[in-house]
C-alpha atoms as a PDB file:
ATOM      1  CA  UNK A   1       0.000   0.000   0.000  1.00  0.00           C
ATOM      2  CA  UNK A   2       1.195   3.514  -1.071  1.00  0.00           C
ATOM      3  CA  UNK A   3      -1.573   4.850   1.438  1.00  0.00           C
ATOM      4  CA  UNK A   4      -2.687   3.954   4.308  1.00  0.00           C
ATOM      5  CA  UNK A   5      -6.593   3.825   4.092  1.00  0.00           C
ATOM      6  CA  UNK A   6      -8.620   5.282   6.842  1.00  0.00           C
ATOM      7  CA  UNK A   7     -12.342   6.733   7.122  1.00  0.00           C
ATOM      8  CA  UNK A   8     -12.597  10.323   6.280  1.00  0.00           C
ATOM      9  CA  UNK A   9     -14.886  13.074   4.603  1.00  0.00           C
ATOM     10  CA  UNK A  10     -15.217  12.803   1.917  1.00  0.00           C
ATOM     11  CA  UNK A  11     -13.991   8.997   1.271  1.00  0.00           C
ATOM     12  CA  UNK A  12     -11.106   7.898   0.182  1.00  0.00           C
ATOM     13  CA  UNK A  13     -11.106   6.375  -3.382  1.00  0.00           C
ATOM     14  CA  UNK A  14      -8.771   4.267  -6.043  1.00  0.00           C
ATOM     15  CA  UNK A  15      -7.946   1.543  -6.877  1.00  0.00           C
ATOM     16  CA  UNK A  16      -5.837   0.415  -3.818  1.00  0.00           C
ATOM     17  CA  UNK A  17      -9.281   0.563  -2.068  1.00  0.00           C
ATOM     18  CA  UNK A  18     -10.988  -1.884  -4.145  1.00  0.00           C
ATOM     19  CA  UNK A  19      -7.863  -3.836  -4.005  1.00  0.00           C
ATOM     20  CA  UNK A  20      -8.513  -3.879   0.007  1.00  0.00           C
ATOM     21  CA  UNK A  21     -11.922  -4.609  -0.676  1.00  0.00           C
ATOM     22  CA  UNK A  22     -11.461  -7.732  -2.646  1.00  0.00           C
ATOM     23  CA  UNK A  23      -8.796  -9.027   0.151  1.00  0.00           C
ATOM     24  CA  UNK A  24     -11.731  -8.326   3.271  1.00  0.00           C
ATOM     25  CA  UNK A  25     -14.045 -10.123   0.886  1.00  0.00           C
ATOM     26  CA  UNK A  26     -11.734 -12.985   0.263  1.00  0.00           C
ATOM     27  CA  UNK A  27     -11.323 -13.568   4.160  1.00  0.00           C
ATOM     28  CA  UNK A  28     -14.712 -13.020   5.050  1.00  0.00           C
ATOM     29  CA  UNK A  29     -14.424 -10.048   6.671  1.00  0.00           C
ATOM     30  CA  UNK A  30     -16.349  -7.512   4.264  1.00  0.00           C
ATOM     31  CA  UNK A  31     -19.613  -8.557   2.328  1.00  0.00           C
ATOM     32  CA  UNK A  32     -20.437  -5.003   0.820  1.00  0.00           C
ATOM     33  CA  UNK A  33     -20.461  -3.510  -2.954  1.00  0.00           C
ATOM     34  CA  UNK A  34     -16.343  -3.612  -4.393  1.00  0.00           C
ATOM     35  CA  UNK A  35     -16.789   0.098  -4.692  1.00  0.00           C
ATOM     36  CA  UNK A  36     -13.200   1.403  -4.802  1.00  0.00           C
ATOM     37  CA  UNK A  37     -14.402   3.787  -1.591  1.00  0.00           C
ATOM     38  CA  UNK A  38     -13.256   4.007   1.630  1.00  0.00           C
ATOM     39  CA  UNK A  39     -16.989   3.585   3.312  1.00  0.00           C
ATOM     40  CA  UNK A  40     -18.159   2.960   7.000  1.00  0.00           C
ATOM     41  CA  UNK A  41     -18.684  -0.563   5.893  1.00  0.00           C
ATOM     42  CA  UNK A  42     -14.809  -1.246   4.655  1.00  0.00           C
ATOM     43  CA  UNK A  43     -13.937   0.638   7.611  1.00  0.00           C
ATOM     44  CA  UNK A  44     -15.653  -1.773   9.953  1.00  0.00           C
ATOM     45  CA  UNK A  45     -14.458  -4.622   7.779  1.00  0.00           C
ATOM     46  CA  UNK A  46     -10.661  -3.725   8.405  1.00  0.00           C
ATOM     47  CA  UNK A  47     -11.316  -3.667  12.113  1.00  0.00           C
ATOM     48  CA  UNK A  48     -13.322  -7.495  12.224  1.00  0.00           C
ATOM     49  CA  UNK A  49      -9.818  -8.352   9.782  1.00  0.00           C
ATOM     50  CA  UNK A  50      -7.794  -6.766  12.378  1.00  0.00           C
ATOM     51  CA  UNK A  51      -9.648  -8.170  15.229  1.00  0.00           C
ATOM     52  CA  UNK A  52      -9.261 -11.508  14.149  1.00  0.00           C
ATOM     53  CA  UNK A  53      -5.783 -11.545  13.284  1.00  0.00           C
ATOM     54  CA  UNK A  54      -4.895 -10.655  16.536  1.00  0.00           C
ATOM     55  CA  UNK A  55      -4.201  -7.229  16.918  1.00  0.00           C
ATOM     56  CA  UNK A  56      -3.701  -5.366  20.657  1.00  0.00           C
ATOM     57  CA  UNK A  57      -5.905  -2.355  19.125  1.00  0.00           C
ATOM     58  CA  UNK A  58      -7.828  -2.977  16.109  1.00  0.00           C
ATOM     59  CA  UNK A  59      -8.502   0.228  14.238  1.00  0.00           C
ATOM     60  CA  UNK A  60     -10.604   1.135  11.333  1.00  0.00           C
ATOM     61  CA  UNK A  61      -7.455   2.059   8.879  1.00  0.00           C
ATOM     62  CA  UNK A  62      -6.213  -0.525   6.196  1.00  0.00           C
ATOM     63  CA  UNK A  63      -2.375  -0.066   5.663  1.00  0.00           C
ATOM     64  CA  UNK A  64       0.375  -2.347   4.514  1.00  0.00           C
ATOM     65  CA  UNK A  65       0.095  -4.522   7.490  1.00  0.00           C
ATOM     66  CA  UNK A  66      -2.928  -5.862   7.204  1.00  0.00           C
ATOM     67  CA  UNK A  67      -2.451  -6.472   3.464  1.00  0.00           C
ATOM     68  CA  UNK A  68       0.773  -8.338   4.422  1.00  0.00           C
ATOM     69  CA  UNK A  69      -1.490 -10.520   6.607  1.00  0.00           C
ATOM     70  CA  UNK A  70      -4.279 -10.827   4.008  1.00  0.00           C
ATOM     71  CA  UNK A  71      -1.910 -11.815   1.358  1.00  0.00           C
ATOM     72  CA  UNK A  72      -0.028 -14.530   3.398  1.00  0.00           C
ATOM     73  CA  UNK A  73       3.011 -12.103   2.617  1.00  0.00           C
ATOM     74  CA  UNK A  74       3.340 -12.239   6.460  1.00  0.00           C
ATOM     75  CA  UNK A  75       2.224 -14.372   9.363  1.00  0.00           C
ATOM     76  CA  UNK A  76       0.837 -13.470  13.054  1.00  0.00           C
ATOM     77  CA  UNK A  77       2.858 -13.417  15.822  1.00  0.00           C
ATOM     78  CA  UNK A  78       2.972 -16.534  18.552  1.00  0.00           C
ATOM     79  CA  UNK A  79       0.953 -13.779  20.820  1.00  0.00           C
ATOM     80  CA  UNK A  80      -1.294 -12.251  18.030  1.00  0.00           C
ATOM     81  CA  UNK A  81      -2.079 -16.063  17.205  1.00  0.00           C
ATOM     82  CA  UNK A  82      -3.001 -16.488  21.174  1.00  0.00           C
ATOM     83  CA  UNK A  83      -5.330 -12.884  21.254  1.00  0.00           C
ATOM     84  CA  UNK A  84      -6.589 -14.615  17.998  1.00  0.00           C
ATOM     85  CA  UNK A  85      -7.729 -17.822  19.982  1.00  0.00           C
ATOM     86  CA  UNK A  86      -9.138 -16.247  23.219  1.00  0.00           C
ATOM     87  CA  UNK A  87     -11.130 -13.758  21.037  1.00  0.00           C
ATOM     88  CA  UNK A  88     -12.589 -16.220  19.056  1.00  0.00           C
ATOM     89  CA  UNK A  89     -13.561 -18.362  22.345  1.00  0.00           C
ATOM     90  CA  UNK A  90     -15.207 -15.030  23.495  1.00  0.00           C
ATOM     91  CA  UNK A  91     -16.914 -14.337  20.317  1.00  0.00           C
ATOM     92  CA  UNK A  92     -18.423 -18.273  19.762  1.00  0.00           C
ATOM     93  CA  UNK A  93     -20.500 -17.928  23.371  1.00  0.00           C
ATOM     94  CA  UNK A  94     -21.434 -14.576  22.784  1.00  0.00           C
ATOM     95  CA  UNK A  95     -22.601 -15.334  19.195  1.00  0.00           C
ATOM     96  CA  UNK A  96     -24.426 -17.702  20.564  1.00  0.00           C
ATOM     97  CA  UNK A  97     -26.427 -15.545  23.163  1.00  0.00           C
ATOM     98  CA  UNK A  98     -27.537 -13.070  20.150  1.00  0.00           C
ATOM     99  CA  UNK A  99     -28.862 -16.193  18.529  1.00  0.00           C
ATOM    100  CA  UNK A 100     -30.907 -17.683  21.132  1.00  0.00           C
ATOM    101  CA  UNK A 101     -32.161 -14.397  22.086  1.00  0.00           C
ATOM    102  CA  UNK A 102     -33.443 -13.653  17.969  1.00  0.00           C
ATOM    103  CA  UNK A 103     -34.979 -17.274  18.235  1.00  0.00           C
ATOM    104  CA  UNK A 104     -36.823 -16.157  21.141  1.00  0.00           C
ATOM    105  CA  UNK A 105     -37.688 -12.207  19.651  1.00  0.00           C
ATOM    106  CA  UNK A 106     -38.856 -14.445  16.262  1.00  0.00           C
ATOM    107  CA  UNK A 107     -41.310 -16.612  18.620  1.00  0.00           C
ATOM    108  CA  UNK A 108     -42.811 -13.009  19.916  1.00  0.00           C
ATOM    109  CA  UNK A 109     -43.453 -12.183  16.208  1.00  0.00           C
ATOM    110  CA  UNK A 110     -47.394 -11.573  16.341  1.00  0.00           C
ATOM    111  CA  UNK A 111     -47.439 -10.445  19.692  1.00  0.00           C
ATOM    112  CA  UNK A 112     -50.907  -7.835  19.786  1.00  0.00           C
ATOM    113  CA  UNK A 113     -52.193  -5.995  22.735  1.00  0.00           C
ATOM    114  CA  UNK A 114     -55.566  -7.115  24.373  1.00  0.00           C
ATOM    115  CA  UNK A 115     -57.535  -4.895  23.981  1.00  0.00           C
ATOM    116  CA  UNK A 116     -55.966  -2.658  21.336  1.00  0.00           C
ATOM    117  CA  UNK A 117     -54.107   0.212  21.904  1.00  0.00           C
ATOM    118  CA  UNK A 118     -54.015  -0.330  25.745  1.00  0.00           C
ATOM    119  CA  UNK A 119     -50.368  -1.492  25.987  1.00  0.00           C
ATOM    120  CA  UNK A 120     -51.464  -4.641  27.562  1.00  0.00           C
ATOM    121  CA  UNK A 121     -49.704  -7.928  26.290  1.00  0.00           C
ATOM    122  CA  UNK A 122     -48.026 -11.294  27.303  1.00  0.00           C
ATOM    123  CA  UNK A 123     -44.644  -9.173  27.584  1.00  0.00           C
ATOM    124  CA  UNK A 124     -45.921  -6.654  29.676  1.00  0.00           C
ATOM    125  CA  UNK A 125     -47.343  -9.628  32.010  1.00  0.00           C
ATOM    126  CA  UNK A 126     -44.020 -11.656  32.054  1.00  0.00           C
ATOM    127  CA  UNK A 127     -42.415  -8.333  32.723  1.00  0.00           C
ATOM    128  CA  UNK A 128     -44.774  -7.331  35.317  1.00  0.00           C
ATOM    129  CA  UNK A 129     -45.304  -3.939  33.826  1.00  0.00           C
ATOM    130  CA  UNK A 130     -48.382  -3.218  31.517  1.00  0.00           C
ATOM    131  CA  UNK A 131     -46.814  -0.278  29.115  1.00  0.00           C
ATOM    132  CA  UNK A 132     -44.995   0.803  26.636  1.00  0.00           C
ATOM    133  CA  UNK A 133     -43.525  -2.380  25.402  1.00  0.00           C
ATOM    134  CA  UNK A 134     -40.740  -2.229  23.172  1.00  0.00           C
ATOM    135  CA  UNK A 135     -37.882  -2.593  25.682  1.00  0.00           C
ATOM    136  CA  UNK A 136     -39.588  -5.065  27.999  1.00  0.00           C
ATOM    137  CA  UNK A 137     -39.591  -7.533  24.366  1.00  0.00           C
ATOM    138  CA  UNK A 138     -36.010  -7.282  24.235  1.00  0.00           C
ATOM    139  CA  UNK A 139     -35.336  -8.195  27.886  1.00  0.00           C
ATOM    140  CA  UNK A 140     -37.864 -10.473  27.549  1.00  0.00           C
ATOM    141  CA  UNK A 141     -35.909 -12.509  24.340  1.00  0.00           C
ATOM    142  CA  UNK A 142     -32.606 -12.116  26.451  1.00  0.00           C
ATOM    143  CA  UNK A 143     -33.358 -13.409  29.488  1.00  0.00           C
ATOM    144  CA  UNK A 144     -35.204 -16.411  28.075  1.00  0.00           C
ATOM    145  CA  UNK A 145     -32.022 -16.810  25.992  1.00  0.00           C
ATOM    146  CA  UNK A 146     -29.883 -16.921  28.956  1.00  0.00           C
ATOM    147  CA  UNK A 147     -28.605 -13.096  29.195  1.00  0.00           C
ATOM    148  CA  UNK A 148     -27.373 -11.704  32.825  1.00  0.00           C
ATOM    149  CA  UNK A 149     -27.143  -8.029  31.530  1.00  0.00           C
ATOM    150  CA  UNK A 150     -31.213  -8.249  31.333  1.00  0.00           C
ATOM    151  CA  UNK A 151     -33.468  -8.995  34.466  1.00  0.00           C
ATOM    152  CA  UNK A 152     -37.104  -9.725  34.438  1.00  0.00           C
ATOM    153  CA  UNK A 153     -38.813  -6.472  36.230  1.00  0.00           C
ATOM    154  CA  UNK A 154     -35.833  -4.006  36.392  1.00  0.00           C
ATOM    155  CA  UNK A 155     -33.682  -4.097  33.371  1.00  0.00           C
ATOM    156  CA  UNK A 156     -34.959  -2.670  30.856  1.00  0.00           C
ATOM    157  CA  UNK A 157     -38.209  -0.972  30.067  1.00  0.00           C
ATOM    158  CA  UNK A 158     -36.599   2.404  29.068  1.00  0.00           C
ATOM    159  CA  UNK A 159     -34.405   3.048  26.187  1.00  0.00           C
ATOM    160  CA  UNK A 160     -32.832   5.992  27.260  1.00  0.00           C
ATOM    161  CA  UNK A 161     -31.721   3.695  30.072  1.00  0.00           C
ATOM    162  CA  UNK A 162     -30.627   1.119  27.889  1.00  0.00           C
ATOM    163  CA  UNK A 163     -28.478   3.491  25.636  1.00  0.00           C
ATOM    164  CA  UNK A 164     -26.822   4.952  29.064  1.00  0.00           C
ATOM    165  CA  UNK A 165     -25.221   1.652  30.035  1.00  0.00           C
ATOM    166  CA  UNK A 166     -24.358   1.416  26.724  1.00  0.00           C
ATOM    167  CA  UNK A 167     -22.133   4.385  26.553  1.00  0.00           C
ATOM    168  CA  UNK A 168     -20.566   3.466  29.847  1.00  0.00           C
ATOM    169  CA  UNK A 169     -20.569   0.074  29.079  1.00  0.00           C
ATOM    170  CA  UNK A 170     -22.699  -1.550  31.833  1.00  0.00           C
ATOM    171  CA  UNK A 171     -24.138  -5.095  32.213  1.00  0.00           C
ATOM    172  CA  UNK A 172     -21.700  -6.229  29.160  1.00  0.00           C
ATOM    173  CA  UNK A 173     -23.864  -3.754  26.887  1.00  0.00           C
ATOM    174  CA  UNK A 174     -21.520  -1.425  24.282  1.00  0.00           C
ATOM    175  CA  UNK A 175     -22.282   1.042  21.443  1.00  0.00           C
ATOM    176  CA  UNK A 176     -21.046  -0.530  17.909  1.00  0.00           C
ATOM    177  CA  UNK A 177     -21.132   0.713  14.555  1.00  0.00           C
ATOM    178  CA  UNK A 178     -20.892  -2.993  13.171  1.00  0.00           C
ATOM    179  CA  UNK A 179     -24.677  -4.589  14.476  1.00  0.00           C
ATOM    180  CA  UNK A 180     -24.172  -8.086  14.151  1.00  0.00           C
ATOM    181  CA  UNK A 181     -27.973 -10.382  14.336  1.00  0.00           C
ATOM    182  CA  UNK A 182     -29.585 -10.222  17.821  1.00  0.00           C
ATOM    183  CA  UNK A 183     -27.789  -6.872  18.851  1.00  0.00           C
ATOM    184  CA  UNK A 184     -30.566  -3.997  19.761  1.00  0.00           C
ATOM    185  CA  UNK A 185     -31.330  -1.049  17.051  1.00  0.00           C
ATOM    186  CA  UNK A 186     -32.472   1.972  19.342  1.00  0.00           C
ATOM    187  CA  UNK A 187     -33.991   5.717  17.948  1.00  0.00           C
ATOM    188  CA  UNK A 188     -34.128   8.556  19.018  1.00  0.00           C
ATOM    189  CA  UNK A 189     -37.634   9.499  17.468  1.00  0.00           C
ATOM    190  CA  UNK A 190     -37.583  13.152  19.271  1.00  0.00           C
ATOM    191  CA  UNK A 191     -34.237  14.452  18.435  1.00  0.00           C
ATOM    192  CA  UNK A 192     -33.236  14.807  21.896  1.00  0.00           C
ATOM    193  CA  UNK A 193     -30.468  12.288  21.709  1.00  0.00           C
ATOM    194  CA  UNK A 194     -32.590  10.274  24.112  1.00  0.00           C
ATOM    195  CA  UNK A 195     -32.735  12.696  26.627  1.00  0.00           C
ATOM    196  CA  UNK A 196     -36.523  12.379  25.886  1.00  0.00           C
ATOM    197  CA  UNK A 197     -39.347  10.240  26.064  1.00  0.00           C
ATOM    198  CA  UNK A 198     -40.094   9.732  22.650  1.00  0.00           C
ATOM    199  CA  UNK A 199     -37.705   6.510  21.672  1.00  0.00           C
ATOM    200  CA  UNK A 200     -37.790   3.233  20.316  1.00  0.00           C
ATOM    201  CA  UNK A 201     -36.105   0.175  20.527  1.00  0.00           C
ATOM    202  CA  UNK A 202     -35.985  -3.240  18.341  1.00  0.00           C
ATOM    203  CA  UNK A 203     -33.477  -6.157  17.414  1.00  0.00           C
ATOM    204  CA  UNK A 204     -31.377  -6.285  14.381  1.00  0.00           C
ATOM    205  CA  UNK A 205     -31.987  -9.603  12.444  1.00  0.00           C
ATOM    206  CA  UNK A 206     -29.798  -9.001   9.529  1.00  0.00           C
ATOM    207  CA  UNK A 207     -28.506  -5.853   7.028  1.00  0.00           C
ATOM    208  CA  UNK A 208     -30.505  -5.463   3.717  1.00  0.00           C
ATOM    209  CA  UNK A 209     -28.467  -2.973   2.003  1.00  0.00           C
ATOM    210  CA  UNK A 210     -25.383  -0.698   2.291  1.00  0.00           C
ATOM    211  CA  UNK A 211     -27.612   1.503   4.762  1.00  0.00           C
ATOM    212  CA  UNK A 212     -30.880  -0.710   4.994  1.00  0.00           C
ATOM    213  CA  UNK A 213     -31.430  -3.629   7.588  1.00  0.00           C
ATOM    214  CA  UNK A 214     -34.138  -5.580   9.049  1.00  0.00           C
ATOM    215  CA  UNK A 215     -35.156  -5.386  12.744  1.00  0.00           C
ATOM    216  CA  UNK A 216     -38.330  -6.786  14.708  1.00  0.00           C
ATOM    217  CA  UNK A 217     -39.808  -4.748  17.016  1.00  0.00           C
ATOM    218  CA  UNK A 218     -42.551  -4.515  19.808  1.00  0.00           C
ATOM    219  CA  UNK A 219     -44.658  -2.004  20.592  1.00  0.00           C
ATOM    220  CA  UNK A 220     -44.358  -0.759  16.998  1.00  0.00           C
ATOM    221  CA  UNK A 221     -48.260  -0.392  15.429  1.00  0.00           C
ATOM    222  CA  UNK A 222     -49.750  -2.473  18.532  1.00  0.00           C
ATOM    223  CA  UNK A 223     -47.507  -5.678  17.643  1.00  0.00           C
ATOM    224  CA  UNK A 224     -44.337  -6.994  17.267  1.00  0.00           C
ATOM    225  CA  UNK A 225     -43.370  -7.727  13.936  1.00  0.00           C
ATOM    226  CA  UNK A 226     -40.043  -7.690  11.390  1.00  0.00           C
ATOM    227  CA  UNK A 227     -39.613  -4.372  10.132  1.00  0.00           C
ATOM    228  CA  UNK A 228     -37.680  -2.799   7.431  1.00  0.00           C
ATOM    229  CA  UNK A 229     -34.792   0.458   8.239  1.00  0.00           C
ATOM    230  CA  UNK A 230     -32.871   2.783   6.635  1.00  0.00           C
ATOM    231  CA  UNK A 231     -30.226   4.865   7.878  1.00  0.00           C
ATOM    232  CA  UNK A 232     -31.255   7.456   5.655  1.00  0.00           C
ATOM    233  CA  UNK A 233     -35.001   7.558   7.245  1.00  0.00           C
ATOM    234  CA  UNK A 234     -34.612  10.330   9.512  1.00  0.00           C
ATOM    235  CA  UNK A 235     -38.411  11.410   9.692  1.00  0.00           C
ATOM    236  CA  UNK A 236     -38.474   7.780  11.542  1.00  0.00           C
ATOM    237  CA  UNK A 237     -35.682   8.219  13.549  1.00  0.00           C
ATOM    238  CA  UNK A 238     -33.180  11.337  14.080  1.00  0.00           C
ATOM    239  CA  UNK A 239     -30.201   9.255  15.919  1.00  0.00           C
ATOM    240  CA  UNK A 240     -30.086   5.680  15.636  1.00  0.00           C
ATOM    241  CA  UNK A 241     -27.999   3.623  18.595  1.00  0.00           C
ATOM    242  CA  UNK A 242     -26.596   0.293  17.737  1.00  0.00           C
ATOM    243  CA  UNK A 243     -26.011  -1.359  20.661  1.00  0.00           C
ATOM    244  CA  UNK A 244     -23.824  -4.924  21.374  1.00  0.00           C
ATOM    245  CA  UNK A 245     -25.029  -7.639  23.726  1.00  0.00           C
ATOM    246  CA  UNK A 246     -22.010  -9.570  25.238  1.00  0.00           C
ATOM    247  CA  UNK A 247     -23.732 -11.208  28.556  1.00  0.00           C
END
């Protein structure tokens, strides 16, 4: 590399970053358009290459390096080799958490309130909390999956709350720019950046597009159903949160 490739504005572009692109592709680590620009999406794909391999601090750059590495021109350390392993141990139980939990958010598809438009469902009941339920069906998929950062009756029922110990990074929940299936999608619907009361929350279930995904969410037209997002949809949501489930 000539370069080294990092996120900036406006993106980088050239051929060395479609070069990059092929060689995060190749590995597994980037699944998005060979676009010859420096996007969010080859940023985050650097960092999962980066992470993998072994690095102390993974970063969102792409230098020579990492094409070394991608190339087989060069070969991890003994101790980037052992980061490699432990991460990987980490990452299989955790990946496992987010898919129990979007088994159990896919059996609460269908979920209505009785009577309508009185807040009152089967979520609210196992919660112990007839209202606003979007948060309570996200607790309620984690802690049947297994999750210790939810709790039946106290954590959560609030986004704003949920978002908080995200940012601090409480009860193993962190903000991520990289939503992998069964983390939590959260918006800000008020523009307060949820210092209001107007907010929503769902679970990602997969990206559609290079700014699109799929979510299902409670509480979102009486029911909880599979919806469809855009990160350009900002009369839906002004800010959206992704947030990372690790316990």
């Amino acid at each position: 590399m000539q370069r080294t490739l990092t996120l900036t504005t406006p993106h980088m572009e050239g051929p060395d970053v479609e070069m990059a692109q092929r060689l995060l592709e190749k590995h597994g680590d980037y699944d998005g358009p060979i676009s010859g620009e420096y996007d969010v999406l080859t940023a985050q794909a650097s960092n999962r290459a980066q992470f993998r391999l072994g690095y102390t601090k993974p970063s969102q750059g792409f230098g020579t390096p990492l094409e070394k590495f991608l190339t087989g021109a060069a070969k991890p350390t003994a101790a980037m080799n052992k980061l490699s392993a432990q991460r990987k141990a980490s990452q299989t139980n955790v990946s496992a958490l987010r898919k129990r939990a979007l088994a159990q958010m896919i059996k609460l598809i269908g979920t209505v309130e009785d009577p309508p438009h009185s807040n009152h469902t089967i979520v609210g009941k196992w919660y112990g909390l007839q209202d606003e339920w979007c948060a309570m069906t996200v607790t309620m998929a984690y802690v049947l999956a297994g999750s210790t950062g939810f709790a039946r009756g106290s954590r959560w029922a609030y986004v704003p709350y949920v978002v908080a110990a995200a940012r601090s990074g409480q009860y193993g929940l962190s903000v991520t720019m990289d939503p992998q299936p069964g983390d939590l999608v959260c918006y800000d619907l008020d523009g307060t950046n949820f210092d209001g009361s107007n907010n929503h929350i769902g679970m990602y279930e997969k990206r559609t597009g290079p700014r699109s995904f799929q979510t299902i969410e409670g509480n979102f037209g009486d029911t909880c159903n599979r919806q469809q997002r855009s990160l350009d949809d900002t009369n839906f949501a002004k800010r959206y949160v992704f947030v990372r489930v690790s316990k």
